[in-house]
C-alpha atoms as a PDB file:
ATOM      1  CA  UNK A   1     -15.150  -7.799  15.238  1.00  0.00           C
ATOM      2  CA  UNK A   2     -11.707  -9.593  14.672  1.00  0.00           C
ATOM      3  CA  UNK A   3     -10.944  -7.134  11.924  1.00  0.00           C
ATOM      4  CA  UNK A   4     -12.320  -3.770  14.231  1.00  0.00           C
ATOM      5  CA  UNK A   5      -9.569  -5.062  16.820  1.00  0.00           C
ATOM      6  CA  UNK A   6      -6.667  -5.169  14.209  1.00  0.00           C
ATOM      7  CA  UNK A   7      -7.262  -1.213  13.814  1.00  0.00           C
ATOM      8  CA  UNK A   8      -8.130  -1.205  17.374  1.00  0.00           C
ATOM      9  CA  UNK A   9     -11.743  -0.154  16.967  1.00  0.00           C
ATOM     10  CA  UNK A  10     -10.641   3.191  14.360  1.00  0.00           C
ATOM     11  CA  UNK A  11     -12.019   1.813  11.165  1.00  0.00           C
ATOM     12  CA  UNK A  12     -15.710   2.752  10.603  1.00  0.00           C
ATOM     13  CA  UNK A  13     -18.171  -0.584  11.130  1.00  0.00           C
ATOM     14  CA  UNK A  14     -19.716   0.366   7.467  1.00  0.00           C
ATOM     15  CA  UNK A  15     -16.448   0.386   5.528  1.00  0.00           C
ATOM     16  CA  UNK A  16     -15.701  -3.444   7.295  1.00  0.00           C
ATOM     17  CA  UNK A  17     -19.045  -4.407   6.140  1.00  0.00           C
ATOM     18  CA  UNK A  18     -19.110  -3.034   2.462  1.00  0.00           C
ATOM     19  CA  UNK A  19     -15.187  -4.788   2.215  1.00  0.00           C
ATOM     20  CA  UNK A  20     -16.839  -7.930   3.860  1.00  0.00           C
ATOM     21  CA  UNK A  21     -19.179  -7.856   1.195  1.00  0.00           C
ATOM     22  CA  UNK A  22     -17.284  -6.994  -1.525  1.00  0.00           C
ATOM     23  CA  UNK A  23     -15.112  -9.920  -0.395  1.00  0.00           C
ATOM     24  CA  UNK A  24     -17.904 -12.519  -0.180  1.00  0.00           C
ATOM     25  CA  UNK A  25     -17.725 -12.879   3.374  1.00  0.00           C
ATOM     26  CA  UNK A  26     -14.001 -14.179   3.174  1.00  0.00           C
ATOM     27  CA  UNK A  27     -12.057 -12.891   6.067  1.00  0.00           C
ATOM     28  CA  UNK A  28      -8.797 -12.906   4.669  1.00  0.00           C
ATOM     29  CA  UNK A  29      -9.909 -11.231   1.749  1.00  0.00           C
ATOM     30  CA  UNK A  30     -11.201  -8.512   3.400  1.00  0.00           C
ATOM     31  CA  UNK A  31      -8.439  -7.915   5.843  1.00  0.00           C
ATOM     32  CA  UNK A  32      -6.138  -7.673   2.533  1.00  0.00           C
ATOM     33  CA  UNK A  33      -8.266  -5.502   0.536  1.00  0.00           C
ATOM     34  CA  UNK A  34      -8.292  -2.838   3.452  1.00  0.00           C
ATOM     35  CA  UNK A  35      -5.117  -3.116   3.700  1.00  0.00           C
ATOM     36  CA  UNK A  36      -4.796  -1.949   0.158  1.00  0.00           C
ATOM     37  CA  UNK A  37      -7.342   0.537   0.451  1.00  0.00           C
ATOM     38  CA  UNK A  38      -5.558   2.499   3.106  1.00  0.00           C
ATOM     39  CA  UNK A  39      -2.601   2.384   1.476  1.00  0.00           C
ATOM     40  CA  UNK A  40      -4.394   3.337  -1.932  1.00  0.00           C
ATOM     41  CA  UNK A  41      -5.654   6.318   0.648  1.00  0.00           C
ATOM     42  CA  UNK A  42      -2.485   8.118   0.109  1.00  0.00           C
ATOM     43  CA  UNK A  43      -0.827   7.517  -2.984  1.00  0.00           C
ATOM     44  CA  UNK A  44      -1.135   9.811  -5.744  1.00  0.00           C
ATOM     45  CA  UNK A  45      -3.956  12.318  -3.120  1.00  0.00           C
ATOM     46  CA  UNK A  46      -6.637   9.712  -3.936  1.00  0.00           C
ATOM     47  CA  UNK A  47      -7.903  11.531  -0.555  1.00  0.00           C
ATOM     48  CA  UNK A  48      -7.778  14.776  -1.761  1.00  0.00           C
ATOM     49  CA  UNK A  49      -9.346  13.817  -5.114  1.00  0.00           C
ATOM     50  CA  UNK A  50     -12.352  12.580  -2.581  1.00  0.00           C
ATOM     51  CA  UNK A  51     -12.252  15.507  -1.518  1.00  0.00           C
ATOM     52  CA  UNK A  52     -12.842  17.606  -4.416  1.00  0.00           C
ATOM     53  CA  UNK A  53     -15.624  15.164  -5.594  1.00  0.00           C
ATOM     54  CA  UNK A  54     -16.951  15.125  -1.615  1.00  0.00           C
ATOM     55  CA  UNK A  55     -20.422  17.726  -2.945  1.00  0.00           C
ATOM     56  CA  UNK A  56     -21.220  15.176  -5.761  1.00  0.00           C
ATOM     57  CA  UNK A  57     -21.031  12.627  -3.031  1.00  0.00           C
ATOM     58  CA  UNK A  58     -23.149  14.329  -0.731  1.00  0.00           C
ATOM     59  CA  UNK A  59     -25.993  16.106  -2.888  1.00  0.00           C
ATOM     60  CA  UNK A  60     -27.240  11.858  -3.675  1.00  0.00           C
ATOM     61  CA  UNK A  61     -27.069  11.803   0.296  1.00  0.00           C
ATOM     62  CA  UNK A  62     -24.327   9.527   0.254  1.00  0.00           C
ATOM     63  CA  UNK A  63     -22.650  11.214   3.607  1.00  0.00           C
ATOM     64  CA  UNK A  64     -20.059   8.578   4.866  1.00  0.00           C
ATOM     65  CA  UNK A  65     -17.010   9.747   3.463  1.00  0.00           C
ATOM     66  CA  UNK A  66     -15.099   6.584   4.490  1.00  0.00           C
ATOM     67  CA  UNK A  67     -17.835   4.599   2.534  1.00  0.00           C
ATOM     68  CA  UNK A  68     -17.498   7.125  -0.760  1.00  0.00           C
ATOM     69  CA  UNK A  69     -13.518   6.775  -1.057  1.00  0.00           C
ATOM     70  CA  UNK A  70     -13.715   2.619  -0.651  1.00  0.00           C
ATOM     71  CA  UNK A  71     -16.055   2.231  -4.029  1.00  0.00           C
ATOM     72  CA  UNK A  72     -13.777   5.161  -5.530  1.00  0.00           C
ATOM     73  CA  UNK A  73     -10.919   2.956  -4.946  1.00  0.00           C
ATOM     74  CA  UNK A  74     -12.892  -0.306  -5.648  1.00  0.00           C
ATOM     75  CA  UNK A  75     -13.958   0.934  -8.385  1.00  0.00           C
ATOM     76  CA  UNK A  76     -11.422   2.837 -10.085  1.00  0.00           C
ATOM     77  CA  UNK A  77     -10.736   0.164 -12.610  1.00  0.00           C
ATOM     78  CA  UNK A  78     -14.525  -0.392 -13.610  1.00  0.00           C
ATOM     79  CA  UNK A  79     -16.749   1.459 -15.974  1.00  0.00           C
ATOM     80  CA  UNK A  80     -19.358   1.434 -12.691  1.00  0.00           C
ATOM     81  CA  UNK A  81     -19.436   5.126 -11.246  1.00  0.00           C
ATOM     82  CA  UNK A  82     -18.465   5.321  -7.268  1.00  0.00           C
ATOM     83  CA  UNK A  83     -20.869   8.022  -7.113  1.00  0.00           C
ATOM     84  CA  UNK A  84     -24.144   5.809  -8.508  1.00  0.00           C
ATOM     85  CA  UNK A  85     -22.508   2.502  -6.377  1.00  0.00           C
ATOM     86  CA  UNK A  86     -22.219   4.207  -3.421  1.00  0.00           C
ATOM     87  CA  UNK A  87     -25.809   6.055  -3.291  1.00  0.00           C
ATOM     88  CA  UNK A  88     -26.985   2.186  -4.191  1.00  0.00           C
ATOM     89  CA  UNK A  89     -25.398   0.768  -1.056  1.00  0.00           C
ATOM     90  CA  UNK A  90     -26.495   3.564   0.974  1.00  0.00           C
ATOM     91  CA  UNK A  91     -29.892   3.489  -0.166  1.00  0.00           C
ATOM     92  CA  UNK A  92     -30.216  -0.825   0.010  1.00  0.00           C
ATOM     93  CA  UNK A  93     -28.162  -1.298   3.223  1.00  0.00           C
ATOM     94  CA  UNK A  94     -29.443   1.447   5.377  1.00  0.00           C
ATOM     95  CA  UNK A  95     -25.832   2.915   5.272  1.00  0.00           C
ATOM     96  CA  UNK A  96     -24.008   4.733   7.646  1.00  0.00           C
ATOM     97  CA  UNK A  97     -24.242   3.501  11.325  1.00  0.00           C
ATOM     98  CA  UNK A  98     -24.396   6.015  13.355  1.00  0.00           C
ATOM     99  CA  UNK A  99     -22.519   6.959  16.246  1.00  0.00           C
ATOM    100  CA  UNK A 100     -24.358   5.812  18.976  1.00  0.00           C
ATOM    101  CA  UNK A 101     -24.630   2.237  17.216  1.00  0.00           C
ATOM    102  CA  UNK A 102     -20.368   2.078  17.643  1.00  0.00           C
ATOM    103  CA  UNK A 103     -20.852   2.444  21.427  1.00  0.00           C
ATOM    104  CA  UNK A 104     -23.005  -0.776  21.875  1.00  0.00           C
ATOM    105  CA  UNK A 105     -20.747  -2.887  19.879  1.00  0.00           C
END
């Protein structure tokens, strides 16, 4: 919750958990790394290049878009496709929450 408060409640829950996780629970870590991220966002249209990829994304049912982009830019470095890592997480974790589950929190 700490880290939904520093973007007063804007930043999707799932993109704070799969940075949580990718972070090993660390705090710190995580408030760091999505700090880069959303600065990564918009260098060099990293969005826009989402964007063109956004059907390969969404024909393995991997429809959170916010989700997608992270393991793009977690993974642009690694031979590990953010296409195949992100239907993983969606299909292990249950992945996205969905609107109604933001309201209760």
């Amino acid at each position: 919750m700490q880290i939904s408060v520093m973007w007063n409640h804007q930043i999707d829950l799932n993109l704070i958990y799969a940075a949580i996780n990718c972070c090993k629970k660390d705090i710190n870590l995580t408030i760091q790394l999505l700090f880069k991220f959303e600065q990564w966002k918009f260098q060099d249209n990293n969005e826009q290049n989402y964007k063109k990829r956004m059907n390969e994304f969404l024909e393995k049912r991997c429809c959170n878009h916010n989700i997608n982009l992270f393991h793009m830019f977690d993974l642009k470095d690694k031979t590990v496709d953010a296409i195949k890592w992100s239907t993983v997480i969606t299909v292990n974790d249950g992945l996205p929450f969905v609107k109604k589950d933001k309201k209760h929190i």
